[in-house]
Protein backbone atom coordinates (compact mmCIF):
# COMPACT_ATOMS: atom_id res chain seq x y z
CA UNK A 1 122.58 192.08 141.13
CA UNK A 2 122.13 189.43 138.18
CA UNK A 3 124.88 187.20 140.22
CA UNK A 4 122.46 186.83 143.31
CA UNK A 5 119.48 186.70 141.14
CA UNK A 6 121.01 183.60 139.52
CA UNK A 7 122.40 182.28 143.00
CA UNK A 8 118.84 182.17 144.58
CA UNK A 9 117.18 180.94 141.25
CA UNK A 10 119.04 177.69 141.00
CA UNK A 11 117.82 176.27 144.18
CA UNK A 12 114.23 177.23 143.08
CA UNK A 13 114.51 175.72 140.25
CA UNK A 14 115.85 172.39 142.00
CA UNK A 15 112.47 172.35 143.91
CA UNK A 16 110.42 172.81 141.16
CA UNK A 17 111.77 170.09 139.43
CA UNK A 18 111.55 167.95 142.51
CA UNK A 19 107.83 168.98 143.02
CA UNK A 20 107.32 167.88 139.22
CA UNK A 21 109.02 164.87 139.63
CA UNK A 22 106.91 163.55 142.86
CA UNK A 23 103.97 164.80 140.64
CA UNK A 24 104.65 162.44 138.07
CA UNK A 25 105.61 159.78 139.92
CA UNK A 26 102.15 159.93 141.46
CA UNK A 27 100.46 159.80 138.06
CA UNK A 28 101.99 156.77 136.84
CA UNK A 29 101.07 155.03 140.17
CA UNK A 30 97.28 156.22 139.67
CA UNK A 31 97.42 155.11 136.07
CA UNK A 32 99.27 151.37 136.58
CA UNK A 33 96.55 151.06 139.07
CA UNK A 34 94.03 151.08 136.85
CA UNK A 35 92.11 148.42 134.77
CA UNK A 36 93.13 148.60 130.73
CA UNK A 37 90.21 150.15 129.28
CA UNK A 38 88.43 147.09 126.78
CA UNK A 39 89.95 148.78 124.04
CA UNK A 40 93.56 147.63 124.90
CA UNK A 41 93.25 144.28 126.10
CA UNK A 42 93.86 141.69 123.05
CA UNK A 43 90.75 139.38 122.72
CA UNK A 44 92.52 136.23 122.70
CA UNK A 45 89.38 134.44 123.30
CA UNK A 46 88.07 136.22 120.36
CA UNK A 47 89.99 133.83 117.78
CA UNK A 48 89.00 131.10 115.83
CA UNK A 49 89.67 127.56 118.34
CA UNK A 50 92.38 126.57 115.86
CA UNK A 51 94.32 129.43 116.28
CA UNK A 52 94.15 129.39 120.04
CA UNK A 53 95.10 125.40 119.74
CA UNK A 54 98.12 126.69 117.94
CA UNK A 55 99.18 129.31 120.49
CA UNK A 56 98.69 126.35 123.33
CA UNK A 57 100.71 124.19 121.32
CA UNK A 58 103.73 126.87 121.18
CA UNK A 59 103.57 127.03 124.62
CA UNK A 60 102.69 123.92 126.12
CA UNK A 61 104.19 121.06 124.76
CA UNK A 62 108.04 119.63 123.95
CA UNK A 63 108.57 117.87 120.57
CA UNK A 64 111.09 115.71 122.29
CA UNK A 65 108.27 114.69 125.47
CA UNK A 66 108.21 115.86 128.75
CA UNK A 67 110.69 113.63 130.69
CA UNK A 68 110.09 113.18 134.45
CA UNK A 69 112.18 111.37 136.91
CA UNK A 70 111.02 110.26 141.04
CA UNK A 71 112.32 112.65 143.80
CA UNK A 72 111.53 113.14 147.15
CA UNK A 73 110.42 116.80 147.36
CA UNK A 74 109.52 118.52 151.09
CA UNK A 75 108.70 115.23 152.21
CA UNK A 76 106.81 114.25 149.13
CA UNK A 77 106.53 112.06 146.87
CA UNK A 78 107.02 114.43 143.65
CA UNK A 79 108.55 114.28 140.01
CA UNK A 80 111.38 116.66 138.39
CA UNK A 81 111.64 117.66 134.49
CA UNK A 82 114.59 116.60 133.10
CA UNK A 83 116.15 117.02 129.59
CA UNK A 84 115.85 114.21 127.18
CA UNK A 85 119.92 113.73 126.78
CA UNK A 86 119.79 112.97 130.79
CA UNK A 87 116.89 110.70 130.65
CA UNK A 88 118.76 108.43 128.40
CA UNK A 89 121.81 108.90 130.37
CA UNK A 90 120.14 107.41 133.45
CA UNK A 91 118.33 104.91 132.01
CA UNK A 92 121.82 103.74 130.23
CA UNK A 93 123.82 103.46 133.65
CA UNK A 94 120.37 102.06 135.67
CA UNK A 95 120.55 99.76 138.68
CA UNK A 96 118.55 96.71 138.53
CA UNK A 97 117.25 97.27 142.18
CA UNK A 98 116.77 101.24 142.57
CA UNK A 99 114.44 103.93 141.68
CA UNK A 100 116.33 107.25 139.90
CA UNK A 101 116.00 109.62 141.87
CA UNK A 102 117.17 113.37 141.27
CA UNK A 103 120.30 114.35 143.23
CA UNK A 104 122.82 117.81 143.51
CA UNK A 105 125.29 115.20 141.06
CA UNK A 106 122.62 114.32 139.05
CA UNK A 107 121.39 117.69 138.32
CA UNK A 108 124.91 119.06 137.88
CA UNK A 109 125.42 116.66 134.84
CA UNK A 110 122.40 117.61 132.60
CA UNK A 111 123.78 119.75 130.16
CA UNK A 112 120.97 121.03 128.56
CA UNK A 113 117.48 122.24 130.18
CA UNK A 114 114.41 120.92 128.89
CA UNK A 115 112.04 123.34 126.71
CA UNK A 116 110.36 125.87 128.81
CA UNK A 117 106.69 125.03 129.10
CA UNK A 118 104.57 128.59 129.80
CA UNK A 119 102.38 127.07 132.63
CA UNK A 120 101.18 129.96 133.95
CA UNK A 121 98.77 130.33 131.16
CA UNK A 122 96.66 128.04 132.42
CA UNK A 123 95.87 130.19 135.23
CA UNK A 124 94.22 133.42 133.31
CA UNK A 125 90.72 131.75 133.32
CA UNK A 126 88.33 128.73 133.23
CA UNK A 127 88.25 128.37 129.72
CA UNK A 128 91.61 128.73 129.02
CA UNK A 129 92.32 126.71 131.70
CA UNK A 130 89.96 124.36 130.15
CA UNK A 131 91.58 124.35 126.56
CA UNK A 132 95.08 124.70 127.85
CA UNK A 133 94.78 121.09 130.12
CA UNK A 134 93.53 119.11 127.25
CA UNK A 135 97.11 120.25 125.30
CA UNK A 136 99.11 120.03 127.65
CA UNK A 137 98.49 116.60 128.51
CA UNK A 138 97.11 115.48 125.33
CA UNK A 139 99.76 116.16 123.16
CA UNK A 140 102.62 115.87 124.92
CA UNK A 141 104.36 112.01 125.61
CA UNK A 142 105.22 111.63 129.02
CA UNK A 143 108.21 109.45 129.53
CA UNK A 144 108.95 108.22 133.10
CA UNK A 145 112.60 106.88 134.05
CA UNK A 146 110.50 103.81 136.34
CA UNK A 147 107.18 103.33 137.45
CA UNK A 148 108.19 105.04 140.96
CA UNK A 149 108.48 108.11 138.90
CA UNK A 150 105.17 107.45 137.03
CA UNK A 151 103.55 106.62 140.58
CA UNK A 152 104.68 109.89 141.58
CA UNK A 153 103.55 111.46 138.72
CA UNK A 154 99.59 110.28 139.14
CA UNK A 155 99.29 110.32 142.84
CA UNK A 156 99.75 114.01 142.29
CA UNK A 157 97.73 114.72 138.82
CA UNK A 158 94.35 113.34 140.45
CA UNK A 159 91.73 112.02 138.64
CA UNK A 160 90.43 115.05 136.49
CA UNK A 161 93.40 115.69 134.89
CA UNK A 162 94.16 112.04 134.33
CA UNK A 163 91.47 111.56 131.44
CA UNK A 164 93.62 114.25 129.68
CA UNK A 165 96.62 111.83 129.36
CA UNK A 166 96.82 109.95 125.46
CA UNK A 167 100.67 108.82 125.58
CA UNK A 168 103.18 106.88 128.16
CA UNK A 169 106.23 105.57 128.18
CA UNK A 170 107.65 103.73 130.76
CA UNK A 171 111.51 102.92 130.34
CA UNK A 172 112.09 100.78 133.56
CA UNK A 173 110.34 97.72 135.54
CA UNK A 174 111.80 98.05 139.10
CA UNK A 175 113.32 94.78 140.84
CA UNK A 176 114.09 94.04 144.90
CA UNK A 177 111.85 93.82 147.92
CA UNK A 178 111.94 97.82 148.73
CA UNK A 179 110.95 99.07 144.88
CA UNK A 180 109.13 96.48 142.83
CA UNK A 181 105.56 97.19 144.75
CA UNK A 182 105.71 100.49 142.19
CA UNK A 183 105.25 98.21 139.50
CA UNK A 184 102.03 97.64 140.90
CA UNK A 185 101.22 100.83 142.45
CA UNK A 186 101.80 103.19 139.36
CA UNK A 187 98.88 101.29 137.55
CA UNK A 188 96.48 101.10 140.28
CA UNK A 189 97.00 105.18 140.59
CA UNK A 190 96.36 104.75 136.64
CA UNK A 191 92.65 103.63 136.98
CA UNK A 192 91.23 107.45 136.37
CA UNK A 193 93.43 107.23 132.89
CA UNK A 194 90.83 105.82 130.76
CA UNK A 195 91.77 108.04 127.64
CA UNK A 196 94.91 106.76 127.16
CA UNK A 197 95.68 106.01 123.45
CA UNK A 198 99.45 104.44 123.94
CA UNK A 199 100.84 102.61 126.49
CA UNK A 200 104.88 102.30 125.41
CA UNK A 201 107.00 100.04 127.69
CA UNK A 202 110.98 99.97 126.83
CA UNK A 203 112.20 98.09 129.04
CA UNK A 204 111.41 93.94 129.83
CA UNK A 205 108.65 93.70 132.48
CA UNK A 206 110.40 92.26 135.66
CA UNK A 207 112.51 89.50 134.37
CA UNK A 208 111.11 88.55 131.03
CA UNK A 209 110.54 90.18 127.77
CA UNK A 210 107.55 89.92 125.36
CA UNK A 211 106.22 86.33 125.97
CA UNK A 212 103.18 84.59 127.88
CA UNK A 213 104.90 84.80 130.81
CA UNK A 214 106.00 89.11 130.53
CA UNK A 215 101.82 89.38 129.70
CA UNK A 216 101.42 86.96 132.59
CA UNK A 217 103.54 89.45 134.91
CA UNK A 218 102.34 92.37 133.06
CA UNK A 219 98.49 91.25 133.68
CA UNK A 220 99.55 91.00 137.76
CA UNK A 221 101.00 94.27 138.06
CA UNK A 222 98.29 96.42 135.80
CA UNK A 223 95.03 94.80 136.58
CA UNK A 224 93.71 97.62 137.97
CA UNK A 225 94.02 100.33 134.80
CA UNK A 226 93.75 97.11 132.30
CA UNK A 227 89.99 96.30 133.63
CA UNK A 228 89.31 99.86 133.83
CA UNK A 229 90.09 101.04 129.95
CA UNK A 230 88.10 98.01 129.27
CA UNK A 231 85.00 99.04 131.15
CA UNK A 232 85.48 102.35 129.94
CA UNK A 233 85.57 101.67 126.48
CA UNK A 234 83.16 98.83 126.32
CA UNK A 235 85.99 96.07 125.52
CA UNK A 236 87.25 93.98 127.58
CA UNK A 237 90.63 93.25 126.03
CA UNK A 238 91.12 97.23 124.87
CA UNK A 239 93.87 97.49 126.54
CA UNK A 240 96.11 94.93 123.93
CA UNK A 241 95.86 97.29 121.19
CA UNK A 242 97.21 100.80 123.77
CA UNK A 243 99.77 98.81 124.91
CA UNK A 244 102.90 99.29 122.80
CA UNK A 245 106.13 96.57 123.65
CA UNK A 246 109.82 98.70 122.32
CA UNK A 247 112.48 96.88 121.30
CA UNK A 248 114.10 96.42 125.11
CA UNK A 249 110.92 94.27 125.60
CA UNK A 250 110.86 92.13 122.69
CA UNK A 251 114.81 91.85 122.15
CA UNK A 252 115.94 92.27 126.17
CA UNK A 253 119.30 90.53 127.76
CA UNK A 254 117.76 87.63 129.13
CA UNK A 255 114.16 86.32 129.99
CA UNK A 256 114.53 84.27 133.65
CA UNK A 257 113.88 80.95 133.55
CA UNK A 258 112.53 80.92 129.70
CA UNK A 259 114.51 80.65 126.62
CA UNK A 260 113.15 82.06 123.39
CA UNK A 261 115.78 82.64 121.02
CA UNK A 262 114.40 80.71 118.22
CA UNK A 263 110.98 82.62 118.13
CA UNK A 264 111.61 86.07 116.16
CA UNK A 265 110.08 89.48 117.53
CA UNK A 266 106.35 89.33 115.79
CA UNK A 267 105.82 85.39 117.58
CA UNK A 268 106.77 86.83 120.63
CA UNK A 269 104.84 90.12 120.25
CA UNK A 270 101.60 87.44 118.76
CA UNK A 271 102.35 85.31 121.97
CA UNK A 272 102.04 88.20 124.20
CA UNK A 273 99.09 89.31 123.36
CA UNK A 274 97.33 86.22 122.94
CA UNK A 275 98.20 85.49 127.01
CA UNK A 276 97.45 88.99 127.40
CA UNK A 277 93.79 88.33 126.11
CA UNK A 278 93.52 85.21 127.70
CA UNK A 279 93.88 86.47 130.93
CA UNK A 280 91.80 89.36 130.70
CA UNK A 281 89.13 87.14 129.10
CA UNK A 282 89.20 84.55 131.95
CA UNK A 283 89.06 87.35 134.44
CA UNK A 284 85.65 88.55 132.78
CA UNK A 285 84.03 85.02 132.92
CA UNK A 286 84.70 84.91 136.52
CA UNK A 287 82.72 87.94 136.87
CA UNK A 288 80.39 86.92 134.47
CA UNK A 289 79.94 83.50 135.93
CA UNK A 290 76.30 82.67 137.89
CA UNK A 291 76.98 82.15 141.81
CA UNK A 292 75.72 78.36 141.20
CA UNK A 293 77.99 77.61 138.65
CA UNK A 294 80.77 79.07 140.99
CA UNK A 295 80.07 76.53 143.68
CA UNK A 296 79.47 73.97 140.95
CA UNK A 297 83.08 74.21 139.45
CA UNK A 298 84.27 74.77 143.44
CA UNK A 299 82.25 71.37 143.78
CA UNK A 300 83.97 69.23 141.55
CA UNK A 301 87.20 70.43 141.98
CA UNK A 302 86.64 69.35 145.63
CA UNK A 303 85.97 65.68 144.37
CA UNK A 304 88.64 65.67 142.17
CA UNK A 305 90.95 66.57 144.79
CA UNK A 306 89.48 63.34 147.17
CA UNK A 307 89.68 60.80 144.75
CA UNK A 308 93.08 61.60 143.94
C-alpha cells in the first residue's frame, strides 16, 4: 500500500512544483515591471557639481585624446575612433595626395582599442545631458588624421555642440585637385566653433611651414572660422594667440619655392604671426572702409594704371 502511495505522490509533487514555479516566474515579471520606489534610485543629481564633474570625467574623456580618422559610412560622410598608436602609424606612412580613410586592413592593424567612452550617459536626461556635453567636448583634445576627417567630424556635430569644442589638432594639410578643397571646407564648417581655446596644427600648411607665406595660405583656407572667433570675442586678430604651430610646421622637409634655413624656429613663428595679423587687419579695414573712400582708392588705381 505505501509503494503505490509513493508511486502516485511523486507525480503530484512534480506538478506542484511546476505550479510554484510558473507562480514565481509571474511575480518577478510583475515586480521588474515596476518603477523603483524613490527610495532605491541613487540621487545622482543630488551631489555637489564637482563630484558629478568628476564622475563625467571618468567616463567621458581619454587622457591620450579622442583620435578620429575620415570614412565613408552608409553613404556618409562620417568619422571612426581610432587608438592613438594607429593614429601615429598613419600619419607616419601618409600620402601627400590622399585622405586616410578607415579600411578592413587598416582596422585589422590597430592593436589596441581606444578607451571606452560611456556615451550613453548622456541620454538619462536634460541636465545631464547638459553637463555631460560640456565634458565631453570640453575636455577632451580632438586630433584629426586631415582636415577631411575634421570636415567630417563638424558637418555632423552641428552648431550647438560646436561651442563645446576648446582643443584641435590637425596632423595633415591635404594636397591634389580631388582633396585639398577640405583644407578649406573643414574651417568654413568651423564657423559655429567660437569657444575654441587651441588650435594645434602638426603638420606644414600646404607646401610651406611657419612663414608669411604658410599664414598667407593659412589665412586663405580658414577665413571663415578666423573672422568668426574674432567677432565673437571682440578681437579681430584672436585667432593668433588659439592657433598653436608643432614642430612639423616650424621645422617641416621643405617649404616650396622659399628657403628659410637661416631664420631659427621663434623668427619664423614671429614672422607668422605678424602676416597672420596683417592680413586679418587689412581684411577689417576693407570692411571698415566708407563706400567713398572705396571708389576713391578704386579711382586712383584706375589712373595709375592709364598713365602707365
Amino acid at each position: 500500500m505505501t509503494r503505490h502511495k509513493q508511486r502516485f505522490d511523486a507525480p503530484l509533487r512534480e506538478l506542484q512544483a511546476l505550479r510554484l514555479t510558473n507562480l514565481l516566474q509571474k511575480r518577478v515579471v510583475a515586480t521588474s515591471s515596476r518603477p523603483l520606489p524613490k527610495r532605491k534610485i541613487f540621487p545622482f543629481l543630488k551631489l555637489p557639481a564637482e563630484i558629478r564633474n568628476i564622475i563625467y570625467e571618468y567616463a567621458l574623456t581619454d587622457p591620450s585624446g579622442i583620435n578620429l580618422v575620415g570614412v565613408f559610412k552608409h553613404k556618409r560622410r562620417n568619422v571612426e575612433r581610432i587608438s592613438a598608436k594607429l593614429q601615429a602609424s598613419l600619419v607616419e606612412g601618409s600620402s601627400w595626395s590622399d585622405a586616410h580613410r578607415m579600411s578592413n586592413s587598416v582596422r585589422k592593424n590597430q592593436e589596441e582599442e581606444p578607451a571606452p567612452l560611456v556615451t550613453s550617459l548622456l541620454a538619462v536626461n536634460k541636465q545631464i545631458h547638459q553637463e555631460g556635453v560640456d565634458i565631453l567636448y570640453g575636455k577632451n583634445e580632438f586630433i584629426f588624421t586631415d582636415s577631411f576627417a575634421l570636415y567630417n567630424f563638424m558637418i555632423n556635430l552641428g552648431p550647438n555642440r560646436s561651442k563645446s569644442l576648446k582643443t584641435l589638432r590637425i596632423l595633415g594639410w591635404l594636397h591634389g585637385r580631388a582633396m585639398k578643397a577640405y583644407n578649406h571646407s573643414c574651417f568654413a564648417v568651423l564657423v559655429w566653433a567660437t569657444n575654441i581655446t587651441a588650435f594645434h596644427i602638426d603638420s606644414q600648411i600646404g607646401w610651406y611651414r611657419a612663414s608669411k607665406y604658410g599664414a598667407d595660405q593659412l589665412y586663405r583656407d580658414a577665413f571663415p572660422w578666423m573672422e568668426s572667433v574674432g567677432m565673437a570675442q571682440g578681437k579681430v586678430d584672436a585667432v593668433v594667440d588659439i592657433i598653436k604651430l608643432g614642430e612639423e610646421c616650424i621645422h617641416g622637409h621643405h617649404d616650396y619655392r622659399h628657403s628659410q634655413a637661416a631664420k631659427s624656429g621663434e623668427e619664423k613663428y614671429e614672422e607668422f604671426k605678424t602676416a597672420l595679423r596683417k592680413s586679418l587687419g587689412a581684411q577689417r579695414q576693407r570692411v571698415m572702409a566708407p563706400t567713398s573712400q572705396v571708389k576713391r582708392v578704386k579711382v586712383v588705381k584706375k589712373v595709375v594704371e592709364d598713365e602707365e
